[in-house]
C-alpha atoms as a PDB file:
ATOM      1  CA  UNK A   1     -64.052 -39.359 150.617  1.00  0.00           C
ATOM      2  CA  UNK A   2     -64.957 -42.860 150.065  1.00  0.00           C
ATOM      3  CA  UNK A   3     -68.633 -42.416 149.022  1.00  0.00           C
ATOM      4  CA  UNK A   4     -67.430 -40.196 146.129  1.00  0.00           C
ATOM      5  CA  UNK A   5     -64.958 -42.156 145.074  1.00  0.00           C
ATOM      6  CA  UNK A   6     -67.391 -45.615 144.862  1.00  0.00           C
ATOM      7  CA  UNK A   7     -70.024 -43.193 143.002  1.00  0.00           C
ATOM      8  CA  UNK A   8     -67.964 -42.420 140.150  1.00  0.00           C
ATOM      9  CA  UNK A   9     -69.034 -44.232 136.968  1.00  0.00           C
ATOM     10  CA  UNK A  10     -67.540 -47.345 135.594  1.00  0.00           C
ATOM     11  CA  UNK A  11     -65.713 -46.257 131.850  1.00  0.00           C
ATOM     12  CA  UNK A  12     -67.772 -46.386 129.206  1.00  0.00           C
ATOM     13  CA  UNK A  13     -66.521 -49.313 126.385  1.00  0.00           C
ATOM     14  CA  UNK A  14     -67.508 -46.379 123.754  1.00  0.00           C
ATOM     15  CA  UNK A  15     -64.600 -44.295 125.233  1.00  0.00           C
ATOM     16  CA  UNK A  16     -62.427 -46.870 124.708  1.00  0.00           C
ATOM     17  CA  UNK A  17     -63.402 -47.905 120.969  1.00  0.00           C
ATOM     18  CA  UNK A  18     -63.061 -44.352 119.755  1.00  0.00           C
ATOM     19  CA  UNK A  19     -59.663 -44.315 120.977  1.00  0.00           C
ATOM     20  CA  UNK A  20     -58.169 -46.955 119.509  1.00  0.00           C
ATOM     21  CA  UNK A  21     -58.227 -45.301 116.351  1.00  0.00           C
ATOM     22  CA  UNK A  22     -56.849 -42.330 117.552  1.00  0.00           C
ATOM     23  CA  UNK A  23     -53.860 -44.580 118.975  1.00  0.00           C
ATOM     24  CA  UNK A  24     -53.130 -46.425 115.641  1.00  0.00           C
ATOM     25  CA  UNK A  25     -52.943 -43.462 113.195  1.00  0.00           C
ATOM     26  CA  UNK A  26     -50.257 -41.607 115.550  1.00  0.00           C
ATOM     27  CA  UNK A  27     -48.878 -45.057 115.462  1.00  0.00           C
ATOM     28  CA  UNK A  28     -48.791 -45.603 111.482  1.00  0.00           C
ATOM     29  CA  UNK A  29     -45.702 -44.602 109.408  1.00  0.00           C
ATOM     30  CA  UNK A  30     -45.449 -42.896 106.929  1.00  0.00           C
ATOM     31  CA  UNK A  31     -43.706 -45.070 103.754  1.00  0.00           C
ATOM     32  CA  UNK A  32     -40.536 -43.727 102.658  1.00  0.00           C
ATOM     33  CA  UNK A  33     -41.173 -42.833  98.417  1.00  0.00           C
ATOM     34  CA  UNK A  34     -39.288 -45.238  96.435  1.00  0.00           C
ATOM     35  CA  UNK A  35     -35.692 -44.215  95.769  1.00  0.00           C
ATOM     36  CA  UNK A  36     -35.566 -45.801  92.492  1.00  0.00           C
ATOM     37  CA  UNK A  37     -35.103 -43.623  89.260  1.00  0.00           C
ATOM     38  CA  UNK A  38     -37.278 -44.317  86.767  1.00  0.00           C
ATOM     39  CA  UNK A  39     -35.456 -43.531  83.081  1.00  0.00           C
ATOM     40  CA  UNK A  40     -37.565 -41.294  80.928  1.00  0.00           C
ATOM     41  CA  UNK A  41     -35.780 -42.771  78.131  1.00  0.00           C
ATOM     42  CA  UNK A  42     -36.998 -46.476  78.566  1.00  0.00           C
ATOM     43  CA  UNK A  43     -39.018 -48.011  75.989  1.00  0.00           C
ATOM     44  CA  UNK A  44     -37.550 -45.094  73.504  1.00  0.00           C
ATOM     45  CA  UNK A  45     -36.032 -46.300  69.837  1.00  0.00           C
ATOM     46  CA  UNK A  46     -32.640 -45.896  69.474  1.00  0.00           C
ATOM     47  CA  UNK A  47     -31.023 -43.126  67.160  1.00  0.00           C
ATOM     48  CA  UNK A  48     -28.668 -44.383  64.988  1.00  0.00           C
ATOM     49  CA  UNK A  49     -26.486 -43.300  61.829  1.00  0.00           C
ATOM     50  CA  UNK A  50     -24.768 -46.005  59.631  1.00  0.00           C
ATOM     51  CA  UNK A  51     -24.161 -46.945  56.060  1.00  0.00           C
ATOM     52  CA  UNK A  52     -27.072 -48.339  54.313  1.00  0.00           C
ATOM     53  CA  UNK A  53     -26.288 -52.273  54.828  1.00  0.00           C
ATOM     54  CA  UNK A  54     -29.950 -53.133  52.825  1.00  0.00           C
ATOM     55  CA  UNK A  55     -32.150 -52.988  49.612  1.00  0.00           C
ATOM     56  CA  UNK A  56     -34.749 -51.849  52.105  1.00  0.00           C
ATOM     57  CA  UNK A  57     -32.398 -49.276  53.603  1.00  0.00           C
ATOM     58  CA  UNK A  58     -31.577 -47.431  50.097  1.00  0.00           C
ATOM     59  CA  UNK A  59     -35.699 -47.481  49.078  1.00  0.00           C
ATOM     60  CA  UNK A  60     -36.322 -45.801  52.310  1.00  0.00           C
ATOM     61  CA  UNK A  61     -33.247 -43.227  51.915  1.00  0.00           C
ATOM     62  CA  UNK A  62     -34.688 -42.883  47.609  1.00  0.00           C
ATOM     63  CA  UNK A  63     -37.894 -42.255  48.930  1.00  0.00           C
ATOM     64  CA  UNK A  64     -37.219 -39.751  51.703  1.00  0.00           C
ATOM     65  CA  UNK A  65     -34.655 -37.969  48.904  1.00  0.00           C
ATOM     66  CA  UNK A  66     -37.977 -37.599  46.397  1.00  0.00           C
ATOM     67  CA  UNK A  67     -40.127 -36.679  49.135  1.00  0.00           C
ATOM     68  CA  UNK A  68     -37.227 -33.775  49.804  1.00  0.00           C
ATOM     69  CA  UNK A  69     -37.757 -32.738  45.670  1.00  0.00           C
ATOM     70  CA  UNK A  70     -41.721 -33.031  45.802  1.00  0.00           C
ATOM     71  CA  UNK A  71     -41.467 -30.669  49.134  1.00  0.00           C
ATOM     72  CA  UNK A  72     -39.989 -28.182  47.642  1.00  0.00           C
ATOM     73  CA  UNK A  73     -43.069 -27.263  45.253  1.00  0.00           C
ATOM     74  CA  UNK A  74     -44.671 -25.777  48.563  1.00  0.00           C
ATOM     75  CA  UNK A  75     -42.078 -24.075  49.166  1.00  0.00           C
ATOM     76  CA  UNK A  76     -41.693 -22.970  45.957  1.00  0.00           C
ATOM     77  CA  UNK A  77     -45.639 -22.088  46.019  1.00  0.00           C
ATOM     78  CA  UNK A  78     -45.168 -19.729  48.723  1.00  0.00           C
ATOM     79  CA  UNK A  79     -42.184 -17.553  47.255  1.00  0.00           C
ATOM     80  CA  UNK A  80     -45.004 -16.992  44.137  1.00  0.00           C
ATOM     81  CA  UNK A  81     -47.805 -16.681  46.451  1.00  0.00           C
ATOM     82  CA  UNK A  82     -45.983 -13.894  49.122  1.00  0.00           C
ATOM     83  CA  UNK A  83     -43.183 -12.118  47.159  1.00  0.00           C
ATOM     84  CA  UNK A  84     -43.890  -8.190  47.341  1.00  0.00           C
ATOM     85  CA  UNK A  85     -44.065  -7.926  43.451  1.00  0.00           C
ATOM     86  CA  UNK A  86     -46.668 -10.872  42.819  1.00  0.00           C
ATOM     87  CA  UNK A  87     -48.526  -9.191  45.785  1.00  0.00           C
ATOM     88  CA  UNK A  88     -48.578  -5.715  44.483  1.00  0.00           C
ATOM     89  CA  UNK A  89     -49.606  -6.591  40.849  1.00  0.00           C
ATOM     90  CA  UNK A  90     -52.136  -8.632  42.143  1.00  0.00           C
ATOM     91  CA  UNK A  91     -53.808  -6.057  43.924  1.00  0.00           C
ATOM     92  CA  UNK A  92     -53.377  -4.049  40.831  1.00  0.00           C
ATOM     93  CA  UNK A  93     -55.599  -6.538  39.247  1.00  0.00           C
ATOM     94  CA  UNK A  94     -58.267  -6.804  41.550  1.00  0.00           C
ATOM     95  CA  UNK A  95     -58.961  -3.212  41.342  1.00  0.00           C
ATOM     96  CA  UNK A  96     -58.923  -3.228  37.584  1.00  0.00           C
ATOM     97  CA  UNK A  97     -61.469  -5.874  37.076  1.00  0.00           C
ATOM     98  CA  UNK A  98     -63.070  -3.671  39.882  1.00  0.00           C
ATOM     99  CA  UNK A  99     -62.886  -0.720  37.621  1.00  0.00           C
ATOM    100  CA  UNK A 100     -64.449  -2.827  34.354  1.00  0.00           C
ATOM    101  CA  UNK A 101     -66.671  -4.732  36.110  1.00  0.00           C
ATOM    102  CA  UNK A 102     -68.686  -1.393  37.978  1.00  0.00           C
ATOM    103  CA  UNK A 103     -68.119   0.020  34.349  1.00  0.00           C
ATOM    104  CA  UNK A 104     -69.555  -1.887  32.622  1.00  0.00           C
ATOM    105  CA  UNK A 105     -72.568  -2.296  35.137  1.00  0.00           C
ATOM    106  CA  UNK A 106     -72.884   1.672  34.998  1.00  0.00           C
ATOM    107  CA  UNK A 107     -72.426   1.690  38.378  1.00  0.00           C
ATOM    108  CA  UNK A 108     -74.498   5.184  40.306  1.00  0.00           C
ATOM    109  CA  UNK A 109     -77.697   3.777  40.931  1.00  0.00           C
ATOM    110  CA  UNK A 110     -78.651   2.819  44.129  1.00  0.00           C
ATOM    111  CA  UNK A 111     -80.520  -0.001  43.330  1.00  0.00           C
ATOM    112  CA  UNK A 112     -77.965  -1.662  41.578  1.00  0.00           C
ATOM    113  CA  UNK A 113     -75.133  -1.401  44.209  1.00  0.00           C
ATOM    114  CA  UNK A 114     -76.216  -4.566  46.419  1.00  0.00           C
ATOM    115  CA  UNK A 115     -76.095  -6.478  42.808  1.00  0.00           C
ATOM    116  CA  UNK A 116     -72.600  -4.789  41.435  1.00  0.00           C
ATOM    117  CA  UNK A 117     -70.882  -5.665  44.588  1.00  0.00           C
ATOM    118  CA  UNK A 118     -71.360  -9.098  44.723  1.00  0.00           C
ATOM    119  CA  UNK A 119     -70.359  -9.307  40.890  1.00  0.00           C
ATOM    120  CA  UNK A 120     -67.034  -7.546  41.647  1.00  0.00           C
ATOM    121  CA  UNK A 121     -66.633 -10.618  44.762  1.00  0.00           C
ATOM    122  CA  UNK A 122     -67.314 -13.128  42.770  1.00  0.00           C
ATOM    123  CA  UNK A 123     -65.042 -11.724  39.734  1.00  0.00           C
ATOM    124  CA  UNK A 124     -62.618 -11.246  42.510  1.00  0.00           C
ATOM    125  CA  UNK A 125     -62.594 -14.936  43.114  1.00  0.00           C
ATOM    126  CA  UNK A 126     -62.588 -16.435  40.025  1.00  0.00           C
ATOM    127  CA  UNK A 127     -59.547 -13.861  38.936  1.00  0.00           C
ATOM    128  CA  UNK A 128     -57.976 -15.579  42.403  1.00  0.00           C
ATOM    129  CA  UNK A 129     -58.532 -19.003  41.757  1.00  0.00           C
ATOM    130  CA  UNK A 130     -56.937 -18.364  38.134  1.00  0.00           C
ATOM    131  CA  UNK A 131     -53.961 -17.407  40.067  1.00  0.00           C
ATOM    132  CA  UNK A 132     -53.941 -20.149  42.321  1.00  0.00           C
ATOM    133  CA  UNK A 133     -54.129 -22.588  39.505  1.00  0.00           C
ATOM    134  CA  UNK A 134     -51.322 -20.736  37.559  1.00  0.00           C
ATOM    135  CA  UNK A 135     -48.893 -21.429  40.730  1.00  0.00           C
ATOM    136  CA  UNK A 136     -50.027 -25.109  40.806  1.00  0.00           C
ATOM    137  CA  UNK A 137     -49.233 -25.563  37.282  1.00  0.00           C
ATOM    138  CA  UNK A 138     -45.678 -23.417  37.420  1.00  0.00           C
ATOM    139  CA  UNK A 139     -44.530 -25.095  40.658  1.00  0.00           C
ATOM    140  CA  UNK A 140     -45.392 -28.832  39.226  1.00  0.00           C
ATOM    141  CA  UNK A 141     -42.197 -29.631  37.474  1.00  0.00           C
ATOM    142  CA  UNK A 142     -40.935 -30.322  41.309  1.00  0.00           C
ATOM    143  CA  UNK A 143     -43.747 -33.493  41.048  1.00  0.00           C
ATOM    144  CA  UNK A 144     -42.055 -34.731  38.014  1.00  0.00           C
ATOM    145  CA  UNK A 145     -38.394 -34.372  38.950  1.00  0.00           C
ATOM    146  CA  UNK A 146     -38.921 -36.339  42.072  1.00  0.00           C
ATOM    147  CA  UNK A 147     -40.862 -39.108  40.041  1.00  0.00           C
ATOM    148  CA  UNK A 148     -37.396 -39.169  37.788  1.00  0.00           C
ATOM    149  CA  UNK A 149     -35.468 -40.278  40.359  1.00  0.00           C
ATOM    150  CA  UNK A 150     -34.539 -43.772  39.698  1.00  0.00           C
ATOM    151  CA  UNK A 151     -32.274 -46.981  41.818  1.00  0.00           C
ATOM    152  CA  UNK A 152     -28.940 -45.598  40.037  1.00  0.00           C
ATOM    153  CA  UNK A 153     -29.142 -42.345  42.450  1.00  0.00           C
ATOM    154  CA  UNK A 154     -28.098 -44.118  45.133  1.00  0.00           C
ATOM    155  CA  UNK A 155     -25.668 -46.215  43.583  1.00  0.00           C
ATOM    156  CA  UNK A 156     -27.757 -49.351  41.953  1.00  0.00           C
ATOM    157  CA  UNK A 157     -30.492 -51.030  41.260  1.00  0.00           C
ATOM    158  CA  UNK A 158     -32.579 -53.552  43.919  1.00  0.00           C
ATOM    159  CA  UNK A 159     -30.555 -56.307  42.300  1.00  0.00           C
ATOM    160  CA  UNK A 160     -27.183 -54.753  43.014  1.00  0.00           C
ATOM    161  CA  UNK A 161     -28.132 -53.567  46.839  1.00  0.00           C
ATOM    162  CA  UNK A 162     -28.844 -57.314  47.933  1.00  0.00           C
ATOM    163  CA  UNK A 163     -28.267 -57.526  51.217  1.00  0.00           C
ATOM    164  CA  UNK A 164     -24.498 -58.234  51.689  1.00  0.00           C
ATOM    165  CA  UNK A 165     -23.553 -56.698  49.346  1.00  0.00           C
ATOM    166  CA  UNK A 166     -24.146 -53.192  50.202  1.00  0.00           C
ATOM    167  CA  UNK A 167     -20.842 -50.984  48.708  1.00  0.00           C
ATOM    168  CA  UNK A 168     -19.974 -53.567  46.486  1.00  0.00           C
ATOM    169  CA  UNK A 169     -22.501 -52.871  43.510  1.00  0.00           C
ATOM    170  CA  UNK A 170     -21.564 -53.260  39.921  1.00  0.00           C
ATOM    171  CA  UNK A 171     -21.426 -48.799  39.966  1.00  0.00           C
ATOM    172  CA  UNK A 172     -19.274 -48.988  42.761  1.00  0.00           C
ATOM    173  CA  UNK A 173     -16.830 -51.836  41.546  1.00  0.00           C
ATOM    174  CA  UNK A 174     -16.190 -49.954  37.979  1.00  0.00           C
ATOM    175  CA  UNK A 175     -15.346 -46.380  39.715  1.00  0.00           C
ATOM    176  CA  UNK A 176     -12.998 -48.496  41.923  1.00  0.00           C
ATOM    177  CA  UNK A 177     -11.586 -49.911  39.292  1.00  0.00           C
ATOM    178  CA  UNK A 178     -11.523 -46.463  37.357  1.00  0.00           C
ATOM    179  CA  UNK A 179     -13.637 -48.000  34.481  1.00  0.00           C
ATOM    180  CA  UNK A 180     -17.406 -47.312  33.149  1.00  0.00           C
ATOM    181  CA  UNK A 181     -16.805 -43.857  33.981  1.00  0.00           C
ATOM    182  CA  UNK A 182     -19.511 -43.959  37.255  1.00  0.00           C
ATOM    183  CA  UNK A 183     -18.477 -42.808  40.522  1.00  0.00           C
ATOM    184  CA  UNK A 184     -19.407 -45.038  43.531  1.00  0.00           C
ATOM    185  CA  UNK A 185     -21.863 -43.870  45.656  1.00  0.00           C
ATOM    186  CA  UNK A 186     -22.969 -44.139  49.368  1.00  0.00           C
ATOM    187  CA  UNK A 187     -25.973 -43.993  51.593  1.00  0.00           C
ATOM    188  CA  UNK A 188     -26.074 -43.119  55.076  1.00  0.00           C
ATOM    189  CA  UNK A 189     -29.433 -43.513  56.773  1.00  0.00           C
ATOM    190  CA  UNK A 190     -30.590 -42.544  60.120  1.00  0.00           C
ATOM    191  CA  UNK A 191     -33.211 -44.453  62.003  1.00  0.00           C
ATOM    192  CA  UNK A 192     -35.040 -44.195  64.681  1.00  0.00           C
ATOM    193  CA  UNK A 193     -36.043 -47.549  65.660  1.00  0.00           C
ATOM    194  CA  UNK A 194     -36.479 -49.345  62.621  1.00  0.00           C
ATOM    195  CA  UNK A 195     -37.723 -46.539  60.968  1.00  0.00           C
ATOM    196  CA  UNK A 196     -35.281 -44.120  58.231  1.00  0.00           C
ATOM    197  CA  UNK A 197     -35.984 -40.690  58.797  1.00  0.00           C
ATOM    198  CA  UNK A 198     -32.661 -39.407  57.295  1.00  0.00           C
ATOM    199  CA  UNK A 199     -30.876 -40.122  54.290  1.00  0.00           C
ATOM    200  CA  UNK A 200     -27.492 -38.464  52.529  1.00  0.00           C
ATOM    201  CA  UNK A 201     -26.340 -39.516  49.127  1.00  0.00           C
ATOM    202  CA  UNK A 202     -22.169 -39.530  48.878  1.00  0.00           C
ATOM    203  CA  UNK A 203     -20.682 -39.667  45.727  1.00  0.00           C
ATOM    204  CA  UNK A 204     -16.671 -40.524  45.598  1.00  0.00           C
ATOM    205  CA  UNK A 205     -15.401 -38.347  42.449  1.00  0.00           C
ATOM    206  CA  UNK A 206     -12.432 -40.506  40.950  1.00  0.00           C
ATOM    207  CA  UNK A 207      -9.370 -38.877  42.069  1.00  0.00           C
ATOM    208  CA  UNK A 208      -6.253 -39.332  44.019  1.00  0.00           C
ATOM    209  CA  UNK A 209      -6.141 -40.145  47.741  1.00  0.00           C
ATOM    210  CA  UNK A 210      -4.139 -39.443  50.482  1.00  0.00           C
ATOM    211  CA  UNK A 211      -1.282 -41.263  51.282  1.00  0.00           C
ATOM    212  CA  UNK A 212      -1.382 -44.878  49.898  1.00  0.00           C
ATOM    213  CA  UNK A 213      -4.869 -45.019  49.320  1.00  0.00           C
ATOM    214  CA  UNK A 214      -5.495 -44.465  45.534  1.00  0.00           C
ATOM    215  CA  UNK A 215      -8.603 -43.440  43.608  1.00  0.00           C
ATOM    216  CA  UNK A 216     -10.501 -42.594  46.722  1.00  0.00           C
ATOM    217  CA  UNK A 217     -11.336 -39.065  45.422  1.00  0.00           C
ATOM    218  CA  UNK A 218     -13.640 -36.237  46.812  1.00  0.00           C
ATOM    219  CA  UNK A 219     -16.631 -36.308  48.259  1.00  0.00           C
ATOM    220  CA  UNK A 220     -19.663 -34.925  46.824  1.00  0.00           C
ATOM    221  CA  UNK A 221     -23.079 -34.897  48.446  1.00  0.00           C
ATOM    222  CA  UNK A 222     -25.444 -35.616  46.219  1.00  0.00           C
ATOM    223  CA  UNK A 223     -28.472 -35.343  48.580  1.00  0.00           C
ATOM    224  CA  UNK A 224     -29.436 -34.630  52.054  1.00  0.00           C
ATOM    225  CA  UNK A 225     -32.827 -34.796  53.565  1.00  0.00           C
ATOM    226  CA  UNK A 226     -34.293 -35.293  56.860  1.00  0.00           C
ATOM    227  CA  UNK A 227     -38.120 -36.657  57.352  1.00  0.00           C
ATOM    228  CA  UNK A 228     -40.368 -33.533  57.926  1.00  0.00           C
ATOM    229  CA  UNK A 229     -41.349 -33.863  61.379  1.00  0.00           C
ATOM    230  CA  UNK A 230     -38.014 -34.741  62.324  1.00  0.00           C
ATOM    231  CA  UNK A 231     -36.358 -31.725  60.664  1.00  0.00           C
ATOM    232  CA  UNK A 232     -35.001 -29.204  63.390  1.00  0.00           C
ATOM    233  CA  UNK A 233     -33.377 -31.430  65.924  1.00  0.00           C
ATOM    234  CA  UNK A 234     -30.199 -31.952  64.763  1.00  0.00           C
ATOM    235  CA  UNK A 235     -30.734 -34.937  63.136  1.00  0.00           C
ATOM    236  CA  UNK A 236     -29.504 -33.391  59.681  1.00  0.00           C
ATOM    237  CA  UNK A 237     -26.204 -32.376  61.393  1.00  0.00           C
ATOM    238  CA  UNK A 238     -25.221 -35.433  62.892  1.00  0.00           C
ATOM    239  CA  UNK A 239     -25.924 -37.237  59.338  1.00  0.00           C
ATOM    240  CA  UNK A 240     -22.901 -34.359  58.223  1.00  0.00           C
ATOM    241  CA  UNK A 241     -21.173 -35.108  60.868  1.00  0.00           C
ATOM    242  CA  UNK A 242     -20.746 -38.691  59.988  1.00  0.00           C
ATOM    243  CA  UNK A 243     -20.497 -37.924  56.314  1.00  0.00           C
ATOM    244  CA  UNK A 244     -17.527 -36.074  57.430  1.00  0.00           C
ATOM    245  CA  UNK A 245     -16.340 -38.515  59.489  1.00  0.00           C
ATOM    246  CA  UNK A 246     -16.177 -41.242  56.628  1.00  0.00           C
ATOM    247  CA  UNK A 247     -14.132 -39.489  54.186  1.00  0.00           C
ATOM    248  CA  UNK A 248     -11.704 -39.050  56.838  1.00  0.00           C
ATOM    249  CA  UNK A 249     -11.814 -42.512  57.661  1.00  0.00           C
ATOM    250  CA  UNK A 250     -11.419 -43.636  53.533  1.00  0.00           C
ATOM    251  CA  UNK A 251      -8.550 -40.715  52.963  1.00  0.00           C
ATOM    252  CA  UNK A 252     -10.943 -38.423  51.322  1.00  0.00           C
ATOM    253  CA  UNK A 253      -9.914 -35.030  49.856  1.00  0.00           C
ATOM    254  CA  UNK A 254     -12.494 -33.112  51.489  1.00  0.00           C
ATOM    255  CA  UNK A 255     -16.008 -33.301  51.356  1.00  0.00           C
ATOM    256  CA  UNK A 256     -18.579 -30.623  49.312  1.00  0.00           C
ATOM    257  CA  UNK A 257     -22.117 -30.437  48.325  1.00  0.00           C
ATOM    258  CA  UNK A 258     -22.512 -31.391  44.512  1.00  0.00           C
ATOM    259  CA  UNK A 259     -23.646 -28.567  42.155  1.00  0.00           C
ATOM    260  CA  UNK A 260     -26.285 -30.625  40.809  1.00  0.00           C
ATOM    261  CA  UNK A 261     -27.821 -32.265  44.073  1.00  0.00           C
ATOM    262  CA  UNK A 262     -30.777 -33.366  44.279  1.00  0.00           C
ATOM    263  CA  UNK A 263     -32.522 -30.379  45.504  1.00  0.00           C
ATOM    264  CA  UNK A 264     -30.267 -27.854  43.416  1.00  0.00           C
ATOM    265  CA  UNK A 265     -33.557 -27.586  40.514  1.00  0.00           C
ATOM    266  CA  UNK A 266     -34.402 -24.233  39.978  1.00  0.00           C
ATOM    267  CA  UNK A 267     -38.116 -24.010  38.092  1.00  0.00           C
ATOM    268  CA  UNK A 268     -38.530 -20.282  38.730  1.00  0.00           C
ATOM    269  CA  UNK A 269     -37.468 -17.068  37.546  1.00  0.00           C
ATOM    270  CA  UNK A 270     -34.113 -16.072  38.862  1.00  0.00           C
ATOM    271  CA  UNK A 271     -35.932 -12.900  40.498  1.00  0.00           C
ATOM    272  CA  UNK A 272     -37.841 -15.358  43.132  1.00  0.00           C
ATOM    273  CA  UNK A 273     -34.809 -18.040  43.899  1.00  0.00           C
ATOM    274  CA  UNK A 274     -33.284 -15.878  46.555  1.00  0.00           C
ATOM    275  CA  UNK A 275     -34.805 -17.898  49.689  1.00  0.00           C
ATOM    276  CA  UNK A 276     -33.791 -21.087  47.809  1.00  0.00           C
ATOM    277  CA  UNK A 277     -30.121 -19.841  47.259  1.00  0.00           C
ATOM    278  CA  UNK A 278     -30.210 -18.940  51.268  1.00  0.00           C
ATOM    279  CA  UNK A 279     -31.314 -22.428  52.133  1.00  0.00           C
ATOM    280  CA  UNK A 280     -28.796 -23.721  50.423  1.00  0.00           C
ATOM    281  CA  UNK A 281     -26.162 -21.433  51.370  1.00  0.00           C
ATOM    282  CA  UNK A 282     -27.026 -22.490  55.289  1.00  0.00           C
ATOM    283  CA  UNK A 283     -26.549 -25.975  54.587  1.00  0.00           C
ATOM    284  CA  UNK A 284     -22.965 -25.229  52.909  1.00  0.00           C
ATOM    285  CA  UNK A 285     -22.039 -23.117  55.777  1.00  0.00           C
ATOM    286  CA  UNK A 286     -23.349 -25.834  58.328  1.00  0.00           C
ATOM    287  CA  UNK A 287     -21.027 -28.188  56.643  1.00  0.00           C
ATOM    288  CA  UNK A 288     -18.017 -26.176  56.150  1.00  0.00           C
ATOM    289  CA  UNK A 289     -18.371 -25.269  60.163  1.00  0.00           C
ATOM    290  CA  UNK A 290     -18.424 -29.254  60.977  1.00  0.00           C
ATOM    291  CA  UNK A 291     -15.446 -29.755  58.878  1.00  0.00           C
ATOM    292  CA  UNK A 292     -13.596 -26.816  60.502  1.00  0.00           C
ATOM    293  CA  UNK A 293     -14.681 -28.149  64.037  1.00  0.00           C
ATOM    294  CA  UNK A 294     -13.366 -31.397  64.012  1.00  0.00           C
ATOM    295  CA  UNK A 295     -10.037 -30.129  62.478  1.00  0.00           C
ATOM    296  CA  UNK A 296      -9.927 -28.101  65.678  1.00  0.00           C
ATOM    297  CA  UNK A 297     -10.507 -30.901  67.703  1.00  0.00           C
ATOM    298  CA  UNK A 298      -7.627 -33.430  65.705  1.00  0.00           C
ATOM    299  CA  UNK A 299      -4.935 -30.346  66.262  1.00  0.00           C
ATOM    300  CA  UNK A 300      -5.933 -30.079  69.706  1.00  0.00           C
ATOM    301  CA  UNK A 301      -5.305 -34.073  70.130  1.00  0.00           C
ATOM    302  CA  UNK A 302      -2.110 -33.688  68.786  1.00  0.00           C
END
């Protein structure tokens, strides 16, 4: 028993450095993931909605308001471009000029068919850029009534909005007053950051107020835009919202959008204004259901 215990082999050093590996990983822990939420909103501009309270502030909100008026000759371009009866007479034309043009070739011959139809294409394209042309020049009168809008539109001129005196310009002071025959006007901007990607025009139509405020009026929006990449989240309705929100606070008689706003310029024939009356028709009803919530919400209060 002795001689076969003394001729085993001394351990090999090998052995042992491959296990000390081994040893140390089952001995490692795992690190516990970090328990502290990181806010998806850091670094993000803030969204706010305020009274214009700068010069700077009322160019941006004139600006976006024009850009609103110059937009509205795409729009405007497409109703021409895609209603059913522009569509139809068009095709109509094409295969007139068809018609004349393989006419007057004396269309029948072989040889001549290669040739006569790409006369009718090219005829064909000419006759379309024609059209194309035609909707430019109908649809332009957007490009001038945006480059008519002028400082008085939202309430002054650069002069008048110094900074301080924001709500307090010489338009503003004589409808007060209930001379010069102007109604005071408002601007409320939204930003996002620094930048104004929202503007709405108020005008306060000389009237009587509630209670003992006097000459406070209605409220009449005279514009209402939102930047275009912006448009369709709900930055539009929370301008309302606060629109709605300061003619309560001033003892307003209600709040409307103005006949004449600044997108209410029809240039087309009364036949193709239907998807402009249903734009605008939206934005009344949007308003009228804001006004109509938050008297829900004051007689719930009480």
């Amino acid at each position: 028993m002795r001689g076969s215990t003394s001729s085993l082999p001394p351990p090999s050093p090998l052995a042992s450095a491959l296990a000390a590996p081994e040893e140390d990983y089952r001995s490692t822990t795992t690190p516990e993931p970090s328990t502290i939420a990181v806010d998806p909103l850091v670094g993000v501009p803030p969204l706010t909605t305020a009274l214009a309270k700068s010069s700077e502030d009322k160019l941006a909100a004139l600006k976006l308001v024009a850009d609103s008026v110059a937009q509205q000759r795409q729009f405007a371009s497409r109703i021409l471009i895609f209603h059913p009866l522009n569509l139809a007479l068009f095709g109509t034309c094409l295969a007139v000029i068809a018609q004349l043009v393989l006419r007057y070739r004396g269309s029948g011959d072989a040889r001549w068919l290669g040739a006569d139809t790409a006369l009718v294409g090219t005829t064909w394209a000419g006759f379309t850029m024609a059209a194309l042309l035609g909707v430019r020049a109908v649809t332009g009168k957007y490009i001038e009534e945006a480059e008519s809008m002028k400082w008085d539109f939202v309430g002054g001129t650069p002069a008048e909005c110094s900074d301080g005196e924001v709500g307090q310009t010489a338009s503003h002071t004589r409808s007060r007053s209930g001379g010069g025959g102007a109604n005071a006007r408002d601007v409320l901007v939204t930003k996002f950051g620094e930048e104004v990607i929202g503007a709405l025009v108020l005008e306060w139509v000389v009237g009587e107020g509630k209670g003992r405020r006097k000459k406070v009026g209605r409220a009449s929006i005279r514009a209402w835009t939102v930047k275009l990449k912006y448009r369709g989240k709900g930055v539009g309705s929370g301008l309302l919202e606060e629109a709605v929100g300061l003619v309560e606070e001033r003892g307003g008689d209600g709040i409307e959008f103005n006949e004449e706003h600044a997108n209410s310029k029809r240039i087309l024939w009364p036949i193709y204004n239907s998807p402009l009356e249903k734009r605008e028709q939206k934005a009344r009803n949007l308003l009228d259901d804001i006004v109509e919530n938050r008297e829900a919400a004051q007689t719930k209060k009480r």
